[in-house]
PDB file of N, CA and C in Angstrom:
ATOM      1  N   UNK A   1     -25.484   4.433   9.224  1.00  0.00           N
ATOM      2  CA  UNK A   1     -24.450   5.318   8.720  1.00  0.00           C
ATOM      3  C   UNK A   1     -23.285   5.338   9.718  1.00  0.00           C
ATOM      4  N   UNK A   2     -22.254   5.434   9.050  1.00  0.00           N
ATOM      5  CA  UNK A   2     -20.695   5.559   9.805  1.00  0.00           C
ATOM      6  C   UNK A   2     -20.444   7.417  10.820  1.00  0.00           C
ATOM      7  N   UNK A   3     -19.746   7.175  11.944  1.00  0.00           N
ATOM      8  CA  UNK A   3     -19.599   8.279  12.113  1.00  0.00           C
ATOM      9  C   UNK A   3     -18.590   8.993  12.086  1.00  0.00           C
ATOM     10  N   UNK A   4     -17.938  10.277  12.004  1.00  0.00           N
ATOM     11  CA  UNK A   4     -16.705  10.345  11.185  1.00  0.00           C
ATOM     12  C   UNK A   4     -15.507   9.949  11.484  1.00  0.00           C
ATOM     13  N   UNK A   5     -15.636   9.184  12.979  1.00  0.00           N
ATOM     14  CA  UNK A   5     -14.512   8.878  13.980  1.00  0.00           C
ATOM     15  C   UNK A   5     -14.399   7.033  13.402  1.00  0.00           C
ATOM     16  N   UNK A   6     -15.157   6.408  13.053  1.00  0.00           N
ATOM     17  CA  UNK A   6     -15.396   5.011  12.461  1.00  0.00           C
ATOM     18  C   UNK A   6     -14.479   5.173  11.084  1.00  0.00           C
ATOM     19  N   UNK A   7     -15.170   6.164  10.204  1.00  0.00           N
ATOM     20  CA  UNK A   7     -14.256   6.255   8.700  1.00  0.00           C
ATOM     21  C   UNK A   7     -13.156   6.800   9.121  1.00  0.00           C
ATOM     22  N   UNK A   8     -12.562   7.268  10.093  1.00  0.00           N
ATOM     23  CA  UNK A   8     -11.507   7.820  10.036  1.00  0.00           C
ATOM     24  C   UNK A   8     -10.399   6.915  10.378  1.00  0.00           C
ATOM     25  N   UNK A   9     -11.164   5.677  11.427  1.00  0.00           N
ATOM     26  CA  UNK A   9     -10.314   4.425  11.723  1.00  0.00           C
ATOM     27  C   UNK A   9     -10.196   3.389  10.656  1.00  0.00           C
ATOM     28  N   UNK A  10     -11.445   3.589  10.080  1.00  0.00           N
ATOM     29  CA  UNK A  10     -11.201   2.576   8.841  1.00  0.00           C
ATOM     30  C   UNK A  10      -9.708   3.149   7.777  1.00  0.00           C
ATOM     31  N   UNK A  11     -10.203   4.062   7.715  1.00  0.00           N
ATOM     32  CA  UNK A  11      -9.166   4.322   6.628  1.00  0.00           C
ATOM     33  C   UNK A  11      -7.566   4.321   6.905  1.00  0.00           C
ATOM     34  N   UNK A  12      -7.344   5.202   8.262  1.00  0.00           N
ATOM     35  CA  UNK A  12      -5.911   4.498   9.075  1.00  0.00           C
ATOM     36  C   UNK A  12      -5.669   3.247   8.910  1.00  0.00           C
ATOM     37  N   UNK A  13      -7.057   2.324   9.576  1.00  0.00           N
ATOM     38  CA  UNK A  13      -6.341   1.387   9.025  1.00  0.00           C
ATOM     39  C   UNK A  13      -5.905   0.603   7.730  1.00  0.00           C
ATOM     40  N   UNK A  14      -6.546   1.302   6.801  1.00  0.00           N
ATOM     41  CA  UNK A  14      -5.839   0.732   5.521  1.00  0.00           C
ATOM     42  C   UNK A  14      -4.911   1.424   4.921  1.00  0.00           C
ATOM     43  N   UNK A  15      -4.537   2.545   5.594  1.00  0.00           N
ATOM     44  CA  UNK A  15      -2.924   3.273   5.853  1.00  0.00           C
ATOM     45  C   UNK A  15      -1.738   1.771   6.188  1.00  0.00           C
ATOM     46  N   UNK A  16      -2.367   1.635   7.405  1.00  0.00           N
ATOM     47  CA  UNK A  16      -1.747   0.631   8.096  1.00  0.00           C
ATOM     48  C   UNK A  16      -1.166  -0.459   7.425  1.00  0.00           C
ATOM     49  N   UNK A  17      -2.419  -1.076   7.005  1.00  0.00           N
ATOM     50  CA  UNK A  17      -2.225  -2.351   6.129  1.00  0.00           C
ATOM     51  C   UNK A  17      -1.319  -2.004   5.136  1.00  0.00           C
ATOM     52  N   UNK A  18      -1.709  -1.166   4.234  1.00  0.00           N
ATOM     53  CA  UNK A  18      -0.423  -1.101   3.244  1.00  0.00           C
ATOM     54  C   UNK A  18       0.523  -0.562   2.924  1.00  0.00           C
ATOM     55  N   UNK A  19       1.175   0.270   4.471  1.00  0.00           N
ATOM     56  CA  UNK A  19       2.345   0.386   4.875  1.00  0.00           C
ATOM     57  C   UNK A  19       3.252  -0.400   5.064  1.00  0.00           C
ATOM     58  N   UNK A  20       2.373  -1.695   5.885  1.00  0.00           N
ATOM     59  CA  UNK A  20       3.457  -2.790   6.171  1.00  0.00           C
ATOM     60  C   UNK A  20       3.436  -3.781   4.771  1.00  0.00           C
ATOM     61  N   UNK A  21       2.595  -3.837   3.994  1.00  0.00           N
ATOM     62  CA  UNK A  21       2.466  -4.818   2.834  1.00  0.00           C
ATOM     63  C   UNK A  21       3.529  -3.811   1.951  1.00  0.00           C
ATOM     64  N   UNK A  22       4.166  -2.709   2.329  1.00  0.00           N
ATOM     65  CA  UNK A  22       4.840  -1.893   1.122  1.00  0.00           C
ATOM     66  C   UNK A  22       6.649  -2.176   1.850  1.00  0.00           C
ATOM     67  N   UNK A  23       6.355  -2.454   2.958  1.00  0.00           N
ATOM     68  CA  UNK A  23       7.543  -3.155   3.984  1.00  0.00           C
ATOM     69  C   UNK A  23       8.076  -4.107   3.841  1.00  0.00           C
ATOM     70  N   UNK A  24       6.967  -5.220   3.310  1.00  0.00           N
ATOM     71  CA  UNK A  24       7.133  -6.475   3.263  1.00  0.00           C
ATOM     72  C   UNK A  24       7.749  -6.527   1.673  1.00  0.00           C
ATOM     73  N   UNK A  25       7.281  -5.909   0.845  1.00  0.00           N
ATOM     74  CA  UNK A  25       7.743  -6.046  -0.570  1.00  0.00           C
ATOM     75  C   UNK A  25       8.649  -6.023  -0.859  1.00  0.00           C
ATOM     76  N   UNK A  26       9.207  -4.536  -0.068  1.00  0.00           N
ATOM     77  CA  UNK A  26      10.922  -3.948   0.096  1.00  0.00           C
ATOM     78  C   UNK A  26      11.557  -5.091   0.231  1.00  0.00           C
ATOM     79  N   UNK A  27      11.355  -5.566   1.355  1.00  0.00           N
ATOM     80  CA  UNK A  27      12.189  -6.321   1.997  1.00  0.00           C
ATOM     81  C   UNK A  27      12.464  -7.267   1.591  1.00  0.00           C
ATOM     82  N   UNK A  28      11.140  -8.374   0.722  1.00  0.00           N
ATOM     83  CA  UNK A  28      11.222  -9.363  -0.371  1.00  0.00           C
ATOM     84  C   UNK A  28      12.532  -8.876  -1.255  1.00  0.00           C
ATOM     85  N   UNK A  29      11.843  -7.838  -2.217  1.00  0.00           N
ATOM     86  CA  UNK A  29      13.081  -6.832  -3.211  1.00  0.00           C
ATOM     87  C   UNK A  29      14.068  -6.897  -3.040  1.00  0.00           C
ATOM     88  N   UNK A  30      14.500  -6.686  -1.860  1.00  0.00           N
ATOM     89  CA  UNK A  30      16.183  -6.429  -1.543  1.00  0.00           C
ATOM     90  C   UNK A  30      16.915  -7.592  -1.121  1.00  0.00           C
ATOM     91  N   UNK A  31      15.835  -8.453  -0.669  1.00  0.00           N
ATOM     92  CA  UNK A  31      16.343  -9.946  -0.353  1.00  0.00           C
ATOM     93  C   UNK A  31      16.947 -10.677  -1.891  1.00  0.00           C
ATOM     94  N   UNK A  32      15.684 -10.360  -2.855  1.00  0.00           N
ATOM     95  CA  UNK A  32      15.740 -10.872  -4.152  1.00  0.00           C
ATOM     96  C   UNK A  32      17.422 -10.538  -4.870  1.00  0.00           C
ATOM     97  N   UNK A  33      17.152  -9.110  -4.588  1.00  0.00           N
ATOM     98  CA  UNK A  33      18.503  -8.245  -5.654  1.00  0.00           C
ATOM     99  C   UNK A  33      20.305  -8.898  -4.257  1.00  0.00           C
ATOM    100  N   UNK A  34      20.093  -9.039  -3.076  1.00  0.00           N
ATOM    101  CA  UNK A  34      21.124  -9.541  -2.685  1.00  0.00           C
ATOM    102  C   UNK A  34      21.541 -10.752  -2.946  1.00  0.00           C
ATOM    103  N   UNK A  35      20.701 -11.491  -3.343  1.00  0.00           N
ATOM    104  CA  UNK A  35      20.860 -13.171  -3.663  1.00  0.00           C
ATOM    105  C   UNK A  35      21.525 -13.448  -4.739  1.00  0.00           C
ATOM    106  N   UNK A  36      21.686 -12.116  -5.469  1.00  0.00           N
ATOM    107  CA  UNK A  36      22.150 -12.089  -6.652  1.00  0.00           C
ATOM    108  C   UNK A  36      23.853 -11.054  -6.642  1.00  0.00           C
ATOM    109  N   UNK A  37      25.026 -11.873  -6.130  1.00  0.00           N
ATOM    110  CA  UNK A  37      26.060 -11.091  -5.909  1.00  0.00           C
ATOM    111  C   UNK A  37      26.569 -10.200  -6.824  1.00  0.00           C
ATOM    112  N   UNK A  38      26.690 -11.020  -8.000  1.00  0.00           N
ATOM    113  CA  UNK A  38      27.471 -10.394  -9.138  1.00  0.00           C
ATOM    114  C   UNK A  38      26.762  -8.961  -9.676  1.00  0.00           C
ATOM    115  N   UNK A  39      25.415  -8.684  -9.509  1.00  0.00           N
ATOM    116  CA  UNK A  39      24.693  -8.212 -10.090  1.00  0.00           C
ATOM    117  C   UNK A  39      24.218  -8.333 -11.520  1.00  0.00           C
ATOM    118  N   UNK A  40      24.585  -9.527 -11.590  1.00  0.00           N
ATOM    119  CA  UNK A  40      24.394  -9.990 -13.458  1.00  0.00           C
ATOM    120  C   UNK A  40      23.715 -11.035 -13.286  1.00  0.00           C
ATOM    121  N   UNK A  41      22.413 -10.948 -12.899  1.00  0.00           N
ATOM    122  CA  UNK A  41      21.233 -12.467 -12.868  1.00  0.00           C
ATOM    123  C   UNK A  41      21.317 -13.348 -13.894  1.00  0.00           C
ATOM    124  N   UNK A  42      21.366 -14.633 -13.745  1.00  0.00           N
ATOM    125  CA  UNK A  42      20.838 -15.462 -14.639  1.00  0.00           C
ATOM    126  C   UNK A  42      19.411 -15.161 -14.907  1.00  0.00           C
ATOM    127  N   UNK A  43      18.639 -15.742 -16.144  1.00  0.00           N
ATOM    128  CA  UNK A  43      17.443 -15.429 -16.878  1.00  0.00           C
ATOM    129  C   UNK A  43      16.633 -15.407 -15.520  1.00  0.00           C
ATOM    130  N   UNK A  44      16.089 -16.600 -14.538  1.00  0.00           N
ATOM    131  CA  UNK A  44      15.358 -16.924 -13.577  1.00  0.00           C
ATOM    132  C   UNK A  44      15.752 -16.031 -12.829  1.00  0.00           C
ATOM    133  N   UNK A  45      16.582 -15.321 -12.415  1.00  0.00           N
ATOM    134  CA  UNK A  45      16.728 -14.226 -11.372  1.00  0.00           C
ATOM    135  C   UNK A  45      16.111 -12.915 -11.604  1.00  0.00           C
ATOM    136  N   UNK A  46      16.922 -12.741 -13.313  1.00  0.00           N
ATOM    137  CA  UNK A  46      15.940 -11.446 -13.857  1.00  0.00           C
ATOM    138  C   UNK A  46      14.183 -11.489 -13.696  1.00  0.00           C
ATOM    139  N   UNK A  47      14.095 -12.388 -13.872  1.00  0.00           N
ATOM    140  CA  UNK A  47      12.473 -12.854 -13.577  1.00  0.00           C
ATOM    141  C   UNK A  47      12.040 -12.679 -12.089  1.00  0.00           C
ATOM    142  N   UNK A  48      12.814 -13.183 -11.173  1.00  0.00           N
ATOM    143  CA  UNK A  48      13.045 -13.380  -9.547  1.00  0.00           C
ATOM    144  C   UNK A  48      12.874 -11.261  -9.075  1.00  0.00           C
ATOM    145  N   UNK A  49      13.598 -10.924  -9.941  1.00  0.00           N
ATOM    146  CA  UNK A  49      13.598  -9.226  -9.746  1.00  0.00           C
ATOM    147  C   UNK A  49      12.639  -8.527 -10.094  1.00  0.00           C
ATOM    148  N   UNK A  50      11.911  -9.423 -11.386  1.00  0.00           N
ATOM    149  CA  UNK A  50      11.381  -8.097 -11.965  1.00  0.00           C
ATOM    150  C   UNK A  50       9.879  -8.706 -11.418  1.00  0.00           C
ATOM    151  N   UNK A  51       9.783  -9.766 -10.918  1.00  0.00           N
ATOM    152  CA  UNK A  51       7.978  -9.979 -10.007  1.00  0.00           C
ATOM    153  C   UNK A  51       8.571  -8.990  -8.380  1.00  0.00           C
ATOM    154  N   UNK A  52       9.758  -9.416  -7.993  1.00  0.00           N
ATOM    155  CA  UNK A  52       9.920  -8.295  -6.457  1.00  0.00           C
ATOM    156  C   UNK A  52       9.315  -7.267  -6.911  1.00  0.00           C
ATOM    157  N   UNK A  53       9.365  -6.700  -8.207  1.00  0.00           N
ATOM    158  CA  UNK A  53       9.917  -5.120  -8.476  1.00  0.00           C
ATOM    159  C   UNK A  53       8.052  -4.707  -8.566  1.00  0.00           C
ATOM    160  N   UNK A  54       7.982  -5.898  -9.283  1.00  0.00           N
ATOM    161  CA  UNK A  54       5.961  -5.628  -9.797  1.00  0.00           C
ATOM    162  C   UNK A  54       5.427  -5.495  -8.430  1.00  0.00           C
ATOM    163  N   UNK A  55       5.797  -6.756  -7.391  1.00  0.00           N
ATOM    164  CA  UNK A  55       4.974  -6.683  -6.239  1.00  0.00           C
ATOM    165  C   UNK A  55       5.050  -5.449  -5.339  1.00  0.00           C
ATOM    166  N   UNK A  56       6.556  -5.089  -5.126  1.00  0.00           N
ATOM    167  CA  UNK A  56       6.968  -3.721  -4.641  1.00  0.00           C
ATOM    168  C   UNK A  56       6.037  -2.263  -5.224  1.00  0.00           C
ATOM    169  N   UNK A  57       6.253  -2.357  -6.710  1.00  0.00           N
ATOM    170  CA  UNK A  57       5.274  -1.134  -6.899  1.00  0.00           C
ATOM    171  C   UNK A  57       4.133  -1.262  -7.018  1.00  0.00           C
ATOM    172  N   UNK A  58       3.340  -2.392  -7.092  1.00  0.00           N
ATOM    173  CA  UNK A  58       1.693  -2.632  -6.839  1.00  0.00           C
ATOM    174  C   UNK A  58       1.929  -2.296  -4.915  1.00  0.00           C
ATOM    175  N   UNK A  59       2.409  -2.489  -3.962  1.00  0.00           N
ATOM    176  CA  UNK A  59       2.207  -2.068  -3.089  1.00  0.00           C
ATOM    177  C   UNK A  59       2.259  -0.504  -2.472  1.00  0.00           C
ATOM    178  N   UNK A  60       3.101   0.250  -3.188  1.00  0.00           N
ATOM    179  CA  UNK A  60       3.222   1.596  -2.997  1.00  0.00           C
ATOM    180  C   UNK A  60       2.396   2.147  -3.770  1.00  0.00           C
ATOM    181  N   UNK A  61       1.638   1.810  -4.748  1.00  0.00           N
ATOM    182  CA  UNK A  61       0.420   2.170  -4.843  1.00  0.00           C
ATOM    183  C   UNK A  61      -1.083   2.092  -4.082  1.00  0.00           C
ATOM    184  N   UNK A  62      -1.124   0.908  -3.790  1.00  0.00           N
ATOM    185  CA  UNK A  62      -2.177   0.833  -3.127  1.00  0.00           C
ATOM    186  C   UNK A  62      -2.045   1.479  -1.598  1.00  0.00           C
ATOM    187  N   UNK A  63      -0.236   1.580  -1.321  1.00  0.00           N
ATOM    188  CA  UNK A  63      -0.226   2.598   0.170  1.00  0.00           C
ATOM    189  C   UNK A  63      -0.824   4.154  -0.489  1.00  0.00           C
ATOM    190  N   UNK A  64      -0.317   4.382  -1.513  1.00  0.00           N
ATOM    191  CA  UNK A  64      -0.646   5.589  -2.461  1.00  0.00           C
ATOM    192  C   UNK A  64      -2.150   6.207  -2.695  1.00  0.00           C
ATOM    193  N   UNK A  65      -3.103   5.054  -2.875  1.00  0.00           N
ATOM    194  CA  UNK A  65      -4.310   5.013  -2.926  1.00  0.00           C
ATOM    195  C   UNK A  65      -4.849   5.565  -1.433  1.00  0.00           C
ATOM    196  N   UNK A  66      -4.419   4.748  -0.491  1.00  0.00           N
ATOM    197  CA  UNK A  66      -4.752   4.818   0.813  1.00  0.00           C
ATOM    198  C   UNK A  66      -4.925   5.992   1.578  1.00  0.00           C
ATOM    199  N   UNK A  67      -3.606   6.362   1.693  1.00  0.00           N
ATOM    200  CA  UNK A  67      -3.073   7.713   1.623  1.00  0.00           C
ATOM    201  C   UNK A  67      -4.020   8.658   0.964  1.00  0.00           C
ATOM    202  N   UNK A  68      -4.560   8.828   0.060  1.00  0.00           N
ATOM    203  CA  UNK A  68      -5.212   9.991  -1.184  1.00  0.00           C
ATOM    204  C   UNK A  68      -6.355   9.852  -0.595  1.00  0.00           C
ATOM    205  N   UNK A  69      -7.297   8.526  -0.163  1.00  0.00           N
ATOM    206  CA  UNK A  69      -8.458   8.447   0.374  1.00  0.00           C
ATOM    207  C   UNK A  69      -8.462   8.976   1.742  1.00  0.00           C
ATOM    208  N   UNK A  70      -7.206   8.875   2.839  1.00  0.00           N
ATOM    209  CA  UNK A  70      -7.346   9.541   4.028  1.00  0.00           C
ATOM    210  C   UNK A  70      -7.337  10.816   3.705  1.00  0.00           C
ATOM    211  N   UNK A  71      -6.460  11.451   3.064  1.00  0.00           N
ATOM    212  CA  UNK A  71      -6.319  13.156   3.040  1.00  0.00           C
ATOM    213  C   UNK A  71      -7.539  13.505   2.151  1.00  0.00           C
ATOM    214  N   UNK A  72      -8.099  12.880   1.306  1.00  0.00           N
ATOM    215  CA  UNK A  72      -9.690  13.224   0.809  1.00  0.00           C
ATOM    216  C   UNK A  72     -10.872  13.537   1.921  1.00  0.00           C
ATOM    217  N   UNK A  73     -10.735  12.485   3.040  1.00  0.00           N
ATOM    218  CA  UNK A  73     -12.051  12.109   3.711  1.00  0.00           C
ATOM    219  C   UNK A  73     -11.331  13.599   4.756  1.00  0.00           C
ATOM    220  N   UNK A  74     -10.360  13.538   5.265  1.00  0.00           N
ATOM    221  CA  UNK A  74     -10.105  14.548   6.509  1.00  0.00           C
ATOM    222  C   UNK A  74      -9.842  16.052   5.741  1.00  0.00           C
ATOM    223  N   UNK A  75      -9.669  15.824   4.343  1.00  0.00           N
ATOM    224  CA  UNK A  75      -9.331  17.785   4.138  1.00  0.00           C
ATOM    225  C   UNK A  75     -10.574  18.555   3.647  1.00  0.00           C
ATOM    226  N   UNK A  76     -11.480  17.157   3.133  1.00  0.00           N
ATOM    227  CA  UNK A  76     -12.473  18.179   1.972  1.00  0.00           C
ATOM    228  C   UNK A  76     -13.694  16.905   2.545  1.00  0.00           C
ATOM    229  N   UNK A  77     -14.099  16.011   3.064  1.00  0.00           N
ATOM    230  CA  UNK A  77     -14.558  14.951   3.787  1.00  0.00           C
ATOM    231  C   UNK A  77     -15.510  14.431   3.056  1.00  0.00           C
ATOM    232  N   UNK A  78     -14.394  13.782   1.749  1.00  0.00           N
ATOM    233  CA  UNK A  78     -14.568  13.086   0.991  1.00  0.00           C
ATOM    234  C   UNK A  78     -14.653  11.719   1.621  1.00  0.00           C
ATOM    235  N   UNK A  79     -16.224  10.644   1.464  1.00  0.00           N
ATOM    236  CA  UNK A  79     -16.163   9.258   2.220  1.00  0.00           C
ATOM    237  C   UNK A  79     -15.808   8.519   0.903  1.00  0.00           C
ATOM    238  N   UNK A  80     -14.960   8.119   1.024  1.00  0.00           N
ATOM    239  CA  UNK A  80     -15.361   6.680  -0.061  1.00  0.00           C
ATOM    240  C   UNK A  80     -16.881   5.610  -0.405  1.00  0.00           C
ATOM    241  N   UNK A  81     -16.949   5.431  -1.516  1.00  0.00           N
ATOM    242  CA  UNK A  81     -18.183   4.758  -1.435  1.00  0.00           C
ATOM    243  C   UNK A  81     -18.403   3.524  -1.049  1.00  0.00           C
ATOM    244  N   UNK A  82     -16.489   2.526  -0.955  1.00  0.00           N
ATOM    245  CA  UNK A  82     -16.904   1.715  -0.245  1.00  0.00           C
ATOM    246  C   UNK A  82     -16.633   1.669   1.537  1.00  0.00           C
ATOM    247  N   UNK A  83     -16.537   2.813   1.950  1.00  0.00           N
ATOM    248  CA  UNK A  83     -16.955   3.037   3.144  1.00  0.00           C
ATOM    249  C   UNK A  83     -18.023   3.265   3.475  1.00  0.00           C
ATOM    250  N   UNK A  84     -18.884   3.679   3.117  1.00  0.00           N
ATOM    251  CA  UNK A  84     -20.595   4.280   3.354  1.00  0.00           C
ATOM    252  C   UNK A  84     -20.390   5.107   3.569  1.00  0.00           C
ATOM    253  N   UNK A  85     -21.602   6.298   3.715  1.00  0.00           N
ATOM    254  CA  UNK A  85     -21.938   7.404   5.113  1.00  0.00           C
ATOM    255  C   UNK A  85     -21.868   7.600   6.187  1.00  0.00           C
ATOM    256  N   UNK A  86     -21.719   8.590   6.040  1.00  0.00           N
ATOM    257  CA  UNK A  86     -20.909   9.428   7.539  1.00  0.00           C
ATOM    258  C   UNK A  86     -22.388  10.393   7.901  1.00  0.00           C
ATOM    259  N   UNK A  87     -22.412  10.531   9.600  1.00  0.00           N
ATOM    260  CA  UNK A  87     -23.263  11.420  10.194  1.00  0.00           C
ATOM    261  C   UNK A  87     -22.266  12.264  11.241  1.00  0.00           C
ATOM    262  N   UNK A  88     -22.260  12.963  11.109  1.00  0.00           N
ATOM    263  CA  UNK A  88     -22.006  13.596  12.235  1.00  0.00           C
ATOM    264  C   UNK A  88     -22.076  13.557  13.384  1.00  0.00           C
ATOM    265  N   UNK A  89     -21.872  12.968  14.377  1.00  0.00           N
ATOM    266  CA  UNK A  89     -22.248  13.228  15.961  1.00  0.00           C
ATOM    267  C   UNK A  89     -21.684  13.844  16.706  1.00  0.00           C
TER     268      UNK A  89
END
C-alpha cells in the first residue's frame, strides 16, 4: 500500500505533466492561428486550427481531471483507484 506522502507526489506529478502538455498546446495554438495573417484561413488552415483547438482543449481537461483528483485525495482523501491504497504512517 501507498503512503499518503507517495499519492500525494504521484498526483502533483500528474498536475505537472499536464500543466506543461496544456503549455505546449497553447503554444502549438497560437503558433497555428499566427501563421495565419489575414485571419481568413484557407480550408487546410481551418483544419490546421481546429486539431490546435481539439489538442488544446483535450489538454485542459486532462490538467482539469488532474487537478479534481488532487483536491479529492487532499480535501476529503479520496485515492484514485488507479493509484492504489494509502496507509497512514
Amino acid at each position: 500500500m501507498r503512503s499518503r506522502e507517495e499519492i500525494e507526489r504521484i498526483l502533483s506529478s500528474e498536475i505537472k505533466a499536464a500543466g506543461q502538455r496544456q503549455k505546449e498546446a497553447g503554444a502549438r495554438l497560437r503558433q497555428v492561428a499566427s501563421d495565419i495573417p489575414s485571419m481568413i484561413p484557407a480550408p487546410d488552415g481551418a483544419l490546421r486550427i481546429h486539431l490546435a483547438g481539439v489538442e488544446y482543449r483535450a489538454a485542459l481537461e486532462e490538467l482539469r481531471k488532474a487537478l479534481k483528483r488532487f483536491d479529492e485525495f487532499m480535501a476529503k482523501g479520496i485515492v484514485p483507484d488507479d493509484v492504489g491504497g494509502w496507509r497512514v504512517r
